[in-house]
C-alpha atoms as a PDB file:
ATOM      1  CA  UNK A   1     -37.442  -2.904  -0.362  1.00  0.00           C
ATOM      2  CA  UNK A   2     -36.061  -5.762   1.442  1.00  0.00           C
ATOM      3  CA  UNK A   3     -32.794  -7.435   0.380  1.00  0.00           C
ATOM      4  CA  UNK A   4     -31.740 -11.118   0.898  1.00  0.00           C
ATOM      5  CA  UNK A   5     -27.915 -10.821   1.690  1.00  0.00           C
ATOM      6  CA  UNK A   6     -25.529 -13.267   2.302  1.00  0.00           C
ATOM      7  CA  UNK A   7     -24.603 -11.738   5.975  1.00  0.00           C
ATOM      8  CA  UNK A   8     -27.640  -9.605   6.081  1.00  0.00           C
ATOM      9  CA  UNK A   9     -25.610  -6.429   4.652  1.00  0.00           C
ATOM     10  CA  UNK A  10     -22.889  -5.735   2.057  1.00  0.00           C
ATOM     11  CA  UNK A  11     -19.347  -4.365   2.652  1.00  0.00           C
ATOM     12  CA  UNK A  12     -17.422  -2.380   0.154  1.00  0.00           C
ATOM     13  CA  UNK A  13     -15.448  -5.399  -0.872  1.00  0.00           C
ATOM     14  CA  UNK A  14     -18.352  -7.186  -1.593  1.00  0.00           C
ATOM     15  CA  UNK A  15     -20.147  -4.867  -3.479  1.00  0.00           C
ATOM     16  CA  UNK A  16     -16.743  -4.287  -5.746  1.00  0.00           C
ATOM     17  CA  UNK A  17     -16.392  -7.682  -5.834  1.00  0.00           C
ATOM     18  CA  UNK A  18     -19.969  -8.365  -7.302  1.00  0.00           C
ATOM     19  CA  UNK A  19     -18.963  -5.637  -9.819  1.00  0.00           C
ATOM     20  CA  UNK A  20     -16.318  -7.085 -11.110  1.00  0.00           C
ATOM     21  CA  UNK A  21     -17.740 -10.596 -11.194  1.00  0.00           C
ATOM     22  CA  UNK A  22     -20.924 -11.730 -10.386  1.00  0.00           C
ATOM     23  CA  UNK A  23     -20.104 -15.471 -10.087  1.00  0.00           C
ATOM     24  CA  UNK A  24     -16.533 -14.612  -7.618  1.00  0.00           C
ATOM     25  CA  UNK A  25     -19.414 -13.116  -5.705  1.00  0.00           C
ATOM     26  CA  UNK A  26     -20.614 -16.058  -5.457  1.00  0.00           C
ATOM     27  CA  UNK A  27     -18.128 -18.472  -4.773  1.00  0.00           C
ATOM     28  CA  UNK A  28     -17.124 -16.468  -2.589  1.00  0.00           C
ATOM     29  CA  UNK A  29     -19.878 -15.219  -0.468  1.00  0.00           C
ATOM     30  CA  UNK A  30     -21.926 -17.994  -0.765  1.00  0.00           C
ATOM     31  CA  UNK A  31     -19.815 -21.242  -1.625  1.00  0.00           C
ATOM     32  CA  UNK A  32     -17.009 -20.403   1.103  1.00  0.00           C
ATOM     33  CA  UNK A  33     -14.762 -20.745  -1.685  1.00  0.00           C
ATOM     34  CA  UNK A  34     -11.809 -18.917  -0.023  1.00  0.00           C
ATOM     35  CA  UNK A  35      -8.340 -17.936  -1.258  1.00  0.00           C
ATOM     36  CA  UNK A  36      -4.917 -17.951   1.319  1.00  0.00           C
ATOM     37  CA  UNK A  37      -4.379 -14.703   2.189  1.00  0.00           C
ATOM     38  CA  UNK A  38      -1.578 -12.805  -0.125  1.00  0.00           C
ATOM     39  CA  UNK A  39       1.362 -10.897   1.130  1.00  0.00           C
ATOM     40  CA  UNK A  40      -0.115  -7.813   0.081  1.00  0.00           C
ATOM     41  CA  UNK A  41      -3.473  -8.510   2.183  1.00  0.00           C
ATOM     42  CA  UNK A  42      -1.473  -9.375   4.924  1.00  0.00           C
ATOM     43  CA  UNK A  43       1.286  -6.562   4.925  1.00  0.00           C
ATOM     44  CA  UNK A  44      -1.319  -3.870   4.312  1.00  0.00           C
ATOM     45  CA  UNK A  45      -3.363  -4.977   7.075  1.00  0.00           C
ATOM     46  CA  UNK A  46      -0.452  -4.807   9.385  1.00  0.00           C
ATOM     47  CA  UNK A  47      -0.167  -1.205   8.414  1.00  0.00           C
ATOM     48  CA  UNK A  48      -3.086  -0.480   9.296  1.00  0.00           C
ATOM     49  CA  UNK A  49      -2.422  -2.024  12.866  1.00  0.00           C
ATOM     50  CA  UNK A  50      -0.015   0.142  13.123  1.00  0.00           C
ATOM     51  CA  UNK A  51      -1.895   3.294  12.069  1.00  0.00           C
ATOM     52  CA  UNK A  52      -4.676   2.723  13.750  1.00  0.00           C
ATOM     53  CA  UNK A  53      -2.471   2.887  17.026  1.00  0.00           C
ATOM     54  CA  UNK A  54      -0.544   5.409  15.881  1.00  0.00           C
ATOM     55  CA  UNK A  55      -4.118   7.705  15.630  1.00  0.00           C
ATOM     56  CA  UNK A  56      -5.647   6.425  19.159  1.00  0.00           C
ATOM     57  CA  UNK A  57      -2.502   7.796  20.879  1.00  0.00           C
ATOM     58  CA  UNK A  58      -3.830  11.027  19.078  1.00  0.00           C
ATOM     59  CA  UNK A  59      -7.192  10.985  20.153  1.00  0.00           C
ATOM     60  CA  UNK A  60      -7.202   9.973  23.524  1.00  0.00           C
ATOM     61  CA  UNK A  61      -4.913  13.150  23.760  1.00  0.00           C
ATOM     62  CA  UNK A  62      -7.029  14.990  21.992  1.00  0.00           C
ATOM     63  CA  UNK A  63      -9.999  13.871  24.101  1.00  0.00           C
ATOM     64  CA  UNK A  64      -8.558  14.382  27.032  1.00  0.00           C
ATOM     65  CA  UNK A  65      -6.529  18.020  26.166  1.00  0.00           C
ATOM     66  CA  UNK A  66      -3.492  16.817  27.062  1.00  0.00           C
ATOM     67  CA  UNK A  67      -0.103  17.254  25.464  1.00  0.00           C
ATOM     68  CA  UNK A  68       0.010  15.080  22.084  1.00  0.00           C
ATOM     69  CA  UNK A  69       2.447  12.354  22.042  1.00  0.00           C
ATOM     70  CA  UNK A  70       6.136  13.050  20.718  1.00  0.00           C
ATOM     71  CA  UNK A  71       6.913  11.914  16.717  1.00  0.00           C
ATOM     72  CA  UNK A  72       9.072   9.042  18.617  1.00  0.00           C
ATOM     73  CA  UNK A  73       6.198   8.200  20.841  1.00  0.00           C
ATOM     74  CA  UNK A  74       4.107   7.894  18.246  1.00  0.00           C
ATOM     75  CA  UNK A  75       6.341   6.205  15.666  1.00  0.00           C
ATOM     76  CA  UNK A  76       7.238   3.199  18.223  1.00  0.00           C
ATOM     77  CA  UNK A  77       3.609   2.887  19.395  1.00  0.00           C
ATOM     78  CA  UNK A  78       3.058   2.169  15.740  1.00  0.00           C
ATOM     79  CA  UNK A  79       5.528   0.248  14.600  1.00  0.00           C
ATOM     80  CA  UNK A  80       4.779  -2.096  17.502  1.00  0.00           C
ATOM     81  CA  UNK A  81       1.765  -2.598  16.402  1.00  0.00           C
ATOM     82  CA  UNK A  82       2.733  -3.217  13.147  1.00  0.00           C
ATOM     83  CA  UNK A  83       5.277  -5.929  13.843  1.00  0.00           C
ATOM     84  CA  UNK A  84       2.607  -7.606  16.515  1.00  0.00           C
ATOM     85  CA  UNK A  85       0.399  -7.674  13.784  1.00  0.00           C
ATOM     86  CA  UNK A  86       2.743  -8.886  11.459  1.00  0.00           C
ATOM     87  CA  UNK A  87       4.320 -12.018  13.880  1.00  0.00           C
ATOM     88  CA  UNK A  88       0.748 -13.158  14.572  1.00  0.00           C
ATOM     89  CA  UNK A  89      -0.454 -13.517  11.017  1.00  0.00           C
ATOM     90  CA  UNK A  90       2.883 -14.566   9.307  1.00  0.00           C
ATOM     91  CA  UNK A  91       4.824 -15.831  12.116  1.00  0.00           C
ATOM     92  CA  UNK A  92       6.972 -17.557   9.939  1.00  0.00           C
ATOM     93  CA  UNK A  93       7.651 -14.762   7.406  1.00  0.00           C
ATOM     94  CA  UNK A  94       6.705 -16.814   4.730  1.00  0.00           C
ATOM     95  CA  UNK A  95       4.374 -14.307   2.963  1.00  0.00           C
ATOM     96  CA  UNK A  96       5.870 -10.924   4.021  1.00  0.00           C
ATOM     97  CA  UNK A  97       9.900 -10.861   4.064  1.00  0.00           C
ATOM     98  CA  UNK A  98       9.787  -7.325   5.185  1.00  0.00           C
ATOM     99  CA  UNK A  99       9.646  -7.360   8.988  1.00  0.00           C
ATOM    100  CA  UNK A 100      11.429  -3.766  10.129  1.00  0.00           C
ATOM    101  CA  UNK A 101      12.490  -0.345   8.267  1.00  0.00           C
ATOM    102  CA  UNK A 102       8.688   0.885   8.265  1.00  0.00           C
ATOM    103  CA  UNK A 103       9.752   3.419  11.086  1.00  0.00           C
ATOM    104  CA  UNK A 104       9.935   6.448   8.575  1.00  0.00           C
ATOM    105  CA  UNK A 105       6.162   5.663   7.244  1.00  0.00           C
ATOM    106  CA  UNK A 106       4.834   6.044  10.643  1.00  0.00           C
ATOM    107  CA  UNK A 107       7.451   8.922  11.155  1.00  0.00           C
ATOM    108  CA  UNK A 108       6.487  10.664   7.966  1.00  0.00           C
ATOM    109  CA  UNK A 109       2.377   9.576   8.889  1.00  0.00           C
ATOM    110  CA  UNK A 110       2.967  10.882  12.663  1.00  0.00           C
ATOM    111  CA  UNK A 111       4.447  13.820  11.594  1.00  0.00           C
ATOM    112  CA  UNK A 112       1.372  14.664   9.254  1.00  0.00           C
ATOM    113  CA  UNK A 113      -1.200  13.907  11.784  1.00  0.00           C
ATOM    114  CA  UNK A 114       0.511  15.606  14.710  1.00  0.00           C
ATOM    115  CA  UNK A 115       0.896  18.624  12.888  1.00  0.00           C
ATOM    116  CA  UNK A 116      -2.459  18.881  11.836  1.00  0.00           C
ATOM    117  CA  UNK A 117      -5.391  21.020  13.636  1.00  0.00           C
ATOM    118  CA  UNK A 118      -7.846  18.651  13.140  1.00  0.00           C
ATOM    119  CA  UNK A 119      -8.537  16.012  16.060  1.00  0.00           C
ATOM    120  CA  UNK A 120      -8.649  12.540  15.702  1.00  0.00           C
ATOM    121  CA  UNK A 121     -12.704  11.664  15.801  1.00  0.00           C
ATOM    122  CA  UNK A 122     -12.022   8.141  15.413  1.00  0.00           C
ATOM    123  CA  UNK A 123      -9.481   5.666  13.689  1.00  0.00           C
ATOM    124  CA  UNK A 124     -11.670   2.382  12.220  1.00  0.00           C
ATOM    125  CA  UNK A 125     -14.716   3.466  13.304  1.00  0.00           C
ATOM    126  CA  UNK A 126     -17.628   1.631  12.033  1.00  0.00           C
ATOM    127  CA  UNK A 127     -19.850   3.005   9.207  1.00  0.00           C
ATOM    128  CA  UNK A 128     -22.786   2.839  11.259  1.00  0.00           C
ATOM    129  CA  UNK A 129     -21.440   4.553  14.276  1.00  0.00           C
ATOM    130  CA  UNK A 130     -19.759   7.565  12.666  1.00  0.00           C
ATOM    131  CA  UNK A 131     -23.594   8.079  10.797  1.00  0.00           C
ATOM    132  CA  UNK A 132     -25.040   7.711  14.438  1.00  0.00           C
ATOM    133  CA  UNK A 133     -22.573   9.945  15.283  1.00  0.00           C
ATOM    134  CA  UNK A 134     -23.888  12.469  11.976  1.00  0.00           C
ATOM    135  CA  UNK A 135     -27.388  12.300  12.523  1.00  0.00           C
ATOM    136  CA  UNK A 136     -27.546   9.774   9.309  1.00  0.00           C
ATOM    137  CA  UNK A 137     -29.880   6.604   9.127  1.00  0.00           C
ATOM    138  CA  UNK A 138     -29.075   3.815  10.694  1.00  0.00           C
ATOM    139  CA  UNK A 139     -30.501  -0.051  10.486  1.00  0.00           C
ATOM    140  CA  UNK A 140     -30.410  -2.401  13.647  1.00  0.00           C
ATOM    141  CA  UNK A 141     -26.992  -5.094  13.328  1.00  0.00           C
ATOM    142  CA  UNK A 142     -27.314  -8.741  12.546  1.00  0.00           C
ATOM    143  CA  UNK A 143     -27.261 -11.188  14.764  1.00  0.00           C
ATOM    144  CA  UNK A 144     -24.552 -12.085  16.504  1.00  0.00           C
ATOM    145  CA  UNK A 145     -23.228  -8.515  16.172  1.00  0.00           C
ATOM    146  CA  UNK A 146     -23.540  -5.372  18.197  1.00  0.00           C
ATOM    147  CA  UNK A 147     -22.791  -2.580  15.501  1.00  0.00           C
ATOM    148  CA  UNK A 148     -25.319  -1.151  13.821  1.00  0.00           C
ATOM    149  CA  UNK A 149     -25.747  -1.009   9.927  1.00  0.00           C
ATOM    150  CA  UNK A 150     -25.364   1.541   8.053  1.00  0.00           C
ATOM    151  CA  UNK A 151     -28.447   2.750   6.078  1.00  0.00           C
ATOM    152  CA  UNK A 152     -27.235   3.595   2.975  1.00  0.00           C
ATOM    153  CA  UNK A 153     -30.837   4.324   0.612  1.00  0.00           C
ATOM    154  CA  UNK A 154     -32.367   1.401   1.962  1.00  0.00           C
ATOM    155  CA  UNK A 155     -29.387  -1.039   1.636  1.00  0.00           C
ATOM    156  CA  UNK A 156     -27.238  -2.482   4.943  1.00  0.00           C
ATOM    157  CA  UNK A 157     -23.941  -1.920   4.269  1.00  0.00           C
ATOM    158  CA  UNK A 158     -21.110  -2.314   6.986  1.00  0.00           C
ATOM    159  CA  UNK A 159     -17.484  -1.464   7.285  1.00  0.00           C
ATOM    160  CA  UNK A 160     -15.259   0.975   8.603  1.00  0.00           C
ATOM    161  CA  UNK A 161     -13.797   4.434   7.742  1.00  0.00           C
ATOM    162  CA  UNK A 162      -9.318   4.237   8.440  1.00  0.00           C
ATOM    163  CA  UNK A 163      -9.365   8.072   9.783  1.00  0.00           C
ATOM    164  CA  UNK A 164     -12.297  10.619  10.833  1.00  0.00           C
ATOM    165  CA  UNK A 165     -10.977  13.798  11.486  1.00  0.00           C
ATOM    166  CA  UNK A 166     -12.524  17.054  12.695  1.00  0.00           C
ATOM    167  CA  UNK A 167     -12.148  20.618  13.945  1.00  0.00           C
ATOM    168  CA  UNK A 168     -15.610  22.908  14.514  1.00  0.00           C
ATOM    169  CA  UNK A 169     -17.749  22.238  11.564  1.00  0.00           C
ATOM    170  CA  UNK A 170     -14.670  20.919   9.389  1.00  0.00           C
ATOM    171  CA  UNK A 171     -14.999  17.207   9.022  1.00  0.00           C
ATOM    172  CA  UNK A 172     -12.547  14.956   6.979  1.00  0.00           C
ATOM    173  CA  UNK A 173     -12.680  11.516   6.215  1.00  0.00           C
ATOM    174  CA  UNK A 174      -9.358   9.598   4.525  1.00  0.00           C
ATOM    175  CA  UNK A 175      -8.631   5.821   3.760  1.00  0.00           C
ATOM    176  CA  UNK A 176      -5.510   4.554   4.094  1.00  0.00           C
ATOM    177  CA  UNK A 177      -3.794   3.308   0.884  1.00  0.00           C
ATOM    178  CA  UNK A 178       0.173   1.061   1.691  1.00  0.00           C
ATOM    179  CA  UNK A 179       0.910   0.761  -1.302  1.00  0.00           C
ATOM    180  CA  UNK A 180       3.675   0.917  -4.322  1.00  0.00           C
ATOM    181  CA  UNK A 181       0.984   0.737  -7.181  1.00  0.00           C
ATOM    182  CA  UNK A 182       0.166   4.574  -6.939  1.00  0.00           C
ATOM    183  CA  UNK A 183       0.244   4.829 -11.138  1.00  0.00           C
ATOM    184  CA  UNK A 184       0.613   3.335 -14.123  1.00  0.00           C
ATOM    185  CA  UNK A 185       2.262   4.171 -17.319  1.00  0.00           C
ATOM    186  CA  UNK A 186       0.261   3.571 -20.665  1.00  0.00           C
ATOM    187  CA  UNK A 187       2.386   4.771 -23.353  1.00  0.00           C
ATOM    188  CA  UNK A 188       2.908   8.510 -22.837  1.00  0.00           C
ATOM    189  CA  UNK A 189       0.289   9.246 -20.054  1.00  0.00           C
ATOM    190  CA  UNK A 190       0.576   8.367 -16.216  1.00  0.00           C
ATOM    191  CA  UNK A 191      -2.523   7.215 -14.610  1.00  0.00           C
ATOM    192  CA  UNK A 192      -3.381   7.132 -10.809  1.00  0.00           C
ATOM    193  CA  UNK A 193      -4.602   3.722  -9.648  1.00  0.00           C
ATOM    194  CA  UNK A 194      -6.269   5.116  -6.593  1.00  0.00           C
ATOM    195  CA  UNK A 195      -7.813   8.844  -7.235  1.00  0.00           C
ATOM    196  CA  UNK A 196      -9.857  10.576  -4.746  1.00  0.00           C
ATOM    197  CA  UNK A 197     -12.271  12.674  -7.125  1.00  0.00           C
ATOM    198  CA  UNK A 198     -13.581   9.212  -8.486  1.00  0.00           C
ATOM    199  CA  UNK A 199     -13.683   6.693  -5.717  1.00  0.00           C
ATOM    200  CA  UNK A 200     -17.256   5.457  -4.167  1.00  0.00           C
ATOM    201  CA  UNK A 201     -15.226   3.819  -0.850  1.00  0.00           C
ATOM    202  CA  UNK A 202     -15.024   7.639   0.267  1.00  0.00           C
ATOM    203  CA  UNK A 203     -18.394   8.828  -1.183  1.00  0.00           C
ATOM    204  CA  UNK A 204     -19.760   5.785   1.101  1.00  0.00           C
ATOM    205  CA  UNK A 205     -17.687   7.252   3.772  1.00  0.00           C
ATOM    206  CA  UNK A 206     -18.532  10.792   2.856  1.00  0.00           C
ATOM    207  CA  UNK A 207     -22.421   9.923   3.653  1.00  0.00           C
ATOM    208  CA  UNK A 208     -22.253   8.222   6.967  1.00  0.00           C
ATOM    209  CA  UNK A 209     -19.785  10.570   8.462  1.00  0.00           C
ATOM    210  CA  UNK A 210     -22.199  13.908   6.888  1.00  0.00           C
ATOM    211  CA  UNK A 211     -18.881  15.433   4.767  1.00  0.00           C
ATOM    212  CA  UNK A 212     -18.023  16.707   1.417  1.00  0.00           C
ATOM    213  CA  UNK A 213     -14.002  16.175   2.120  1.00  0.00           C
ATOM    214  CA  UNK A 214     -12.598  13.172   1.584  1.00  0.00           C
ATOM    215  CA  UNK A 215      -8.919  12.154   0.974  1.00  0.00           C
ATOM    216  CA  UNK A 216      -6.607   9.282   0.674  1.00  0.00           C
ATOM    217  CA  UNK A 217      -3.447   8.733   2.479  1.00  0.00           C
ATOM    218  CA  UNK A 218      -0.990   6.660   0.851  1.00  0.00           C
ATOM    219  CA  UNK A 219       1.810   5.226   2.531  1.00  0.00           C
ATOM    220  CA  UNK A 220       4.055   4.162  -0.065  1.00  0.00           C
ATOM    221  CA  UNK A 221       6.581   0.999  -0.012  1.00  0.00           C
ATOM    222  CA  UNK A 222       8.723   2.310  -1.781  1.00  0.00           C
ATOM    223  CA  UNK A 223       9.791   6.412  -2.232  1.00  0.00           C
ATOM    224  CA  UNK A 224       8.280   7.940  -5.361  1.00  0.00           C
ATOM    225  CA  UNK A 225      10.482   7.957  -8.582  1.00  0.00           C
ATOM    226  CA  UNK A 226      11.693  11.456  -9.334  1.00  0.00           C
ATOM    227  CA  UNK A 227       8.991  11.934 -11.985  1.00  0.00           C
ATOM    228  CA  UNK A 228       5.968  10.700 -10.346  1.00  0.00           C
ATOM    229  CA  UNK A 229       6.982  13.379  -7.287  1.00  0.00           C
ATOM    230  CA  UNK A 230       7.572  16.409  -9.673  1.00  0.00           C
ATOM    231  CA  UNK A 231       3.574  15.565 -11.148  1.00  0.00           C
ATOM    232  CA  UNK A 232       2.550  15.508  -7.924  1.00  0.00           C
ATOM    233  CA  UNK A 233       4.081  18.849  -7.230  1.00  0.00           C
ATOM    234  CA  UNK A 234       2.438  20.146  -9.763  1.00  0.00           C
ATOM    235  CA  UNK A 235       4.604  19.777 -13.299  1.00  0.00           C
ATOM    236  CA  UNK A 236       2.062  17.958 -15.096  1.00  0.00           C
ATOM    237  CA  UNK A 237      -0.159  18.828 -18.107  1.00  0.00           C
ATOM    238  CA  UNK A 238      -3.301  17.588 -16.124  1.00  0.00           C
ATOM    239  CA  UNK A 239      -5.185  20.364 -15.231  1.00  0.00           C
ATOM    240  CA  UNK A 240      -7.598  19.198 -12.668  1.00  0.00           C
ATOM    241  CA  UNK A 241      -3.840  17.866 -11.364  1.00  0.00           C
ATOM    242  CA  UNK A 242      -2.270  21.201 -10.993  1.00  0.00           C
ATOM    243  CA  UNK A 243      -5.671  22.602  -9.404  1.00  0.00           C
ATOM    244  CA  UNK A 244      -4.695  20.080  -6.466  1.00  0.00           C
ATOM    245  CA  UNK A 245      -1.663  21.065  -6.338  1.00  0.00           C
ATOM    246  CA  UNK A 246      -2.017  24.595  -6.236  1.00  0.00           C
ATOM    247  CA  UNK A 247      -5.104  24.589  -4.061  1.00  0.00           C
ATOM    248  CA  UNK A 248      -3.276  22.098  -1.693  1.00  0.00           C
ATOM    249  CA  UNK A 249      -5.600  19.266  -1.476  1.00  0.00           C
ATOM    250  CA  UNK A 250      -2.360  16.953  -2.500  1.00  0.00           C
ATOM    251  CA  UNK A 251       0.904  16.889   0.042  1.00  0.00           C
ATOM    252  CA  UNK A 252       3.503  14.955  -0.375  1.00  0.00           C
ATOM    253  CA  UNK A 253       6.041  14.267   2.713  1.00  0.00           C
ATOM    254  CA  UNK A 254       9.126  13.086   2.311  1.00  0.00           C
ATOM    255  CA  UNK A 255      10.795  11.052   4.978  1.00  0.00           C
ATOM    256  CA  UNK A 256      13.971  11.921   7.243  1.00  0.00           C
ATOM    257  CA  UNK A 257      15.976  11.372   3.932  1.00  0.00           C
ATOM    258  CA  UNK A 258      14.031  13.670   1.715  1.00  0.00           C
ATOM    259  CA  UNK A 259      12.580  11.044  -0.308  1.00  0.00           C
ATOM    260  CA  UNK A 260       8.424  11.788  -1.083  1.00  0.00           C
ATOM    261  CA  UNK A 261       6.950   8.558   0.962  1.00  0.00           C
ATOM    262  CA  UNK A 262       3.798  10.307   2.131  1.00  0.00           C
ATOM    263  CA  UNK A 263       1.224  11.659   0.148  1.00  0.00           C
ATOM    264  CA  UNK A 264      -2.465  13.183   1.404  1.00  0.00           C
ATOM    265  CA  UNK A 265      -4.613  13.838  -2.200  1.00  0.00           C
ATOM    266  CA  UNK A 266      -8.319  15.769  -0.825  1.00  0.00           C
ATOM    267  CA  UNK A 267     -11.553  16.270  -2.763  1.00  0.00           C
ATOM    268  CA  UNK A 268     -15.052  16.519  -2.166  1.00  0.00           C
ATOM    269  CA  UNK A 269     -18.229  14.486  -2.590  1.00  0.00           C
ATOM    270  CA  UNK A 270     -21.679  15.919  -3.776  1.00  0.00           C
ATOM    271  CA  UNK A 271     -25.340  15.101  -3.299  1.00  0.00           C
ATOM    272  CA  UNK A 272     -24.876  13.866  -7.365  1.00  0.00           C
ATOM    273  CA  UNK A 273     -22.195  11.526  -6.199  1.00  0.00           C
ATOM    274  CA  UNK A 274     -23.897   9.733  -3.475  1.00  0.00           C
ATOM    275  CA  UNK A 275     -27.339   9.556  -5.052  1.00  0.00           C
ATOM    276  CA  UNK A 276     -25.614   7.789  -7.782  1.00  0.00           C
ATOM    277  CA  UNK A 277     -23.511   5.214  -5.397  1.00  0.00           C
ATOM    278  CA  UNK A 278     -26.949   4.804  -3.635  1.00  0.00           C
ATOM    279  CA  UNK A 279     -28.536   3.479  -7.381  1.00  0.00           C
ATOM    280  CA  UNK A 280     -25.320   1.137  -8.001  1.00  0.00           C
ATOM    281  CA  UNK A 281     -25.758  -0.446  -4.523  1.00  0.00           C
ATOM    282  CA  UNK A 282     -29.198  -0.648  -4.975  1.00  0.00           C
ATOM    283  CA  UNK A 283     -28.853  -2.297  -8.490  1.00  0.00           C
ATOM    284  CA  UNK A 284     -26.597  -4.642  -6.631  1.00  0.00           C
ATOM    285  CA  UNK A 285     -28.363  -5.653  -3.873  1.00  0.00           C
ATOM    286  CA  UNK A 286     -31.479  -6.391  -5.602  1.00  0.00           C
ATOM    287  CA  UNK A 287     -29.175  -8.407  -8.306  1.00  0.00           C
ATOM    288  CA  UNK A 288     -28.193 -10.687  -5.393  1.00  0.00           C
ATOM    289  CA  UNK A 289     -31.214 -10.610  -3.802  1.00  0.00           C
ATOM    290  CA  UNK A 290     -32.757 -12.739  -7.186  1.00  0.00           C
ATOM    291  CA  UNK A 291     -29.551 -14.978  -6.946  1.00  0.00           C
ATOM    292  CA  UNK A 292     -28.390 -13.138 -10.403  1.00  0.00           C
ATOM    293  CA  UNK A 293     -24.267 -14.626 -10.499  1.00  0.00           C
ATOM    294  CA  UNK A 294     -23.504 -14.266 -14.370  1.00  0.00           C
ATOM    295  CA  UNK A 295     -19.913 -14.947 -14.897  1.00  0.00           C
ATOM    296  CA  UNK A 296     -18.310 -11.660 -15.934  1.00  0.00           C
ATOM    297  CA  UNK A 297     -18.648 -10.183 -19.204  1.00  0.00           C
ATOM    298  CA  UNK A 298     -15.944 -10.756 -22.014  1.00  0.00           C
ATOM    299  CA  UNK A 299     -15.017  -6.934 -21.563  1.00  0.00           C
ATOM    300  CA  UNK A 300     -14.731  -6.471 -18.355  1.00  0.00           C
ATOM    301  CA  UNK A 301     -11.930  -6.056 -15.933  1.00  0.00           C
ATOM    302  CA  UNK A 302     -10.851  -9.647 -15.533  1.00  0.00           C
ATOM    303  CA  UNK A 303     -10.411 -10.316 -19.434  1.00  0.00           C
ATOM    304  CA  UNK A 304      -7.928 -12.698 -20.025  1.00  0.00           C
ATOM    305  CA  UNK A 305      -6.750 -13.888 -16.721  1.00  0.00           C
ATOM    306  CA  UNK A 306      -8.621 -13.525 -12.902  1.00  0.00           C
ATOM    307  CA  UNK A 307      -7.010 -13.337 -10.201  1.00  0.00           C
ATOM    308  CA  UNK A 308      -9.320 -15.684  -8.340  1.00  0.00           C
ATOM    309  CA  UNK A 309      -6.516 -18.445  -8.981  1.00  0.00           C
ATOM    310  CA  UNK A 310      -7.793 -21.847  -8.198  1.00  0.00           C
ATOM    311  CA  UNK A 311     -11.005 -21.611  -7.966  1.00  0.00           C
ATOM    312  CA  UNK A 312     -13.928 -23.352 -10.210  1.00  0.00           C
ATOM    313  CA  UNK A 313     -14.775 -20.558 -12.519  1.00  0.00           C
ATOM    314  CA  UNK A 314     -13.800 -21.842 -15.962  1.00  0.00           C
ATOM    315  CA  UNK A 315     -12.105 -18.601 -16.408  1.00  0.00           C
ATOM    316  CA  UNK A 316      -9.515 -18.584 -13.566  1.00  0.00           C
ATOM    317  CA  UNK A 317      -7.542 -21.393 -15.656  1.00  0.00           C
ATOM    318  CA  UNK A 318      -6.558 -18.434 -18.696  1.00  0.00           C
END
């Protein structure tokens, strides 16, 4: 069926945002009701500046079967990038104080990528290219735009996968996390904030790119605490933890000090798992579609406080 989108598609952002809160949808999507960018937005997206040119010194090696760049090469083509992004978004430094010392995350991320087997397909390539790339359905791009939509069971969805890598038949898509939020501690129990078994940004990457493997890269801010590093080396009581560990679908590298700042945690992504991302965008689309913007439900994520600060929903005032 048709949908009636705001920009004629939906993004991962905006479908998690309608999740969380139907009427921040709306506000934002279609009120223009806009919040300043945070110093997390803005520092992560400068590390991902940085990656991404960090990667297309990979690739147009690997395209071209020449010699890959040195670790140094690669590290100062990245943290260039980094800073330029940096000094044009916060020239002033007034959201992100921390300008230099990211030269051992690109180190540690060069070191990982350069090592690896597996060419660099593409570094923020769009959704719909990597599925015209894959043999997957495509829909024609909105105006104004020349990428085409990805056609994910009949809804347009657009965005971009951080890292496509490849070797023969062996594809792998990651996403870039820069982060210090890896877990959180709830009494006894450690929890991962970002787990690749569970998330639906790499089953949506997982379709249009035609894989099963799927992985986050996190880039930490800070080096993981002693305890957090030994769980992810495999002392933990979580099985499906250790089974990671053990079958090597997490890595953690440390930087030139020894301290864990890199970690790569694989899975994989089933038929089950997209068919049922497919139904959730679906049920989304169509929600919007009717102009359906409850506010969110007393239970859900943003009880007692939401982080849309500012705005008009009676609820960002808790």
């Amino acid at each position: 069926m048709p949908y009636t989108l705001p920009k004629g598609y939906l993004s991962w952002s905006a479908f998690k945002l309608y999740k969380q809160c139907p009427m921040k949808y709306r506000l934002t999507y279609l009120d223009g009701h806009r919040e300043p960018p945070t110093a997390a937005l803005v520092e992560g997206s400068a590390f991902h500046r940085g990656a991404e040119a960090l990667a297309v010194s990979l690739a147009a090696a690997d395209r071209t079967g020449t010699a890959r760049p040195s670790l140094s090469d690669l590290t100062t083509t990245a943290v260039a990038a980094h800073r330029t992004h940096l000094d044009g978004e916060d020239p002033d430094g007034a959201l992100v104080a921390r300008r230099d010392g990211y030269d051992p995350l690109f180190s540690a991320l060069a070191r990982r990528l350069a090592g690896s087997p597996l060419k660099i397909l593409g570094s923020e390539i769009s959704l719909g290219q990597a599925a015209l790339a894959h043999g997957r359905p495509t829909l024609p791009p909105v105006a104004g735009d020349d990428e085409p939509l990805l056609d994910f069971g009949g809804v347009p969805v657009k965005g971009s996968i951080d890292l496509h890598r490849g070797h023969g038949e062996r594809r792998l898509v990651d996403d870039y996390k820069h982060t210090s939020k890896l877990w959180s501690d709830r009494g006894n129990r450690r929890y991962f904030n970002y787990d690749p078994r569970t998330d639906g940004q790499l089953t949506l990457y997982s379709f249009a790119a035609a894989t099963e493997d799927v992985g986050f890269v996190f880039v930490l801010k800070a080096p993981l605490p002693a305890s957090v590093a030994a769980e992810l080396n495999g002392r933990t009581r979580d099985p499906q933890l250790i089974a990671d560990v053990q079958a090597r679908r997490i890595l953690v590298e440390p930087d030139g000090d020894g301290r864990p700042v890199f970690v790569h945690w694989r899975a994989k992504r089933t038929d089950a798992d997209v068919e049922a991302l497919m139904d959730e965008f679906h049920r989304v689309a169509s929600a919007i579609s009717r102009g359906d913007f409850p506010l969110c439900r007393e239970d859900a994520l943003c009880r007692g406080y939401c982080a849309f600060r500012g705005g008009p929903c009676e609820r960002g005032s808790r």
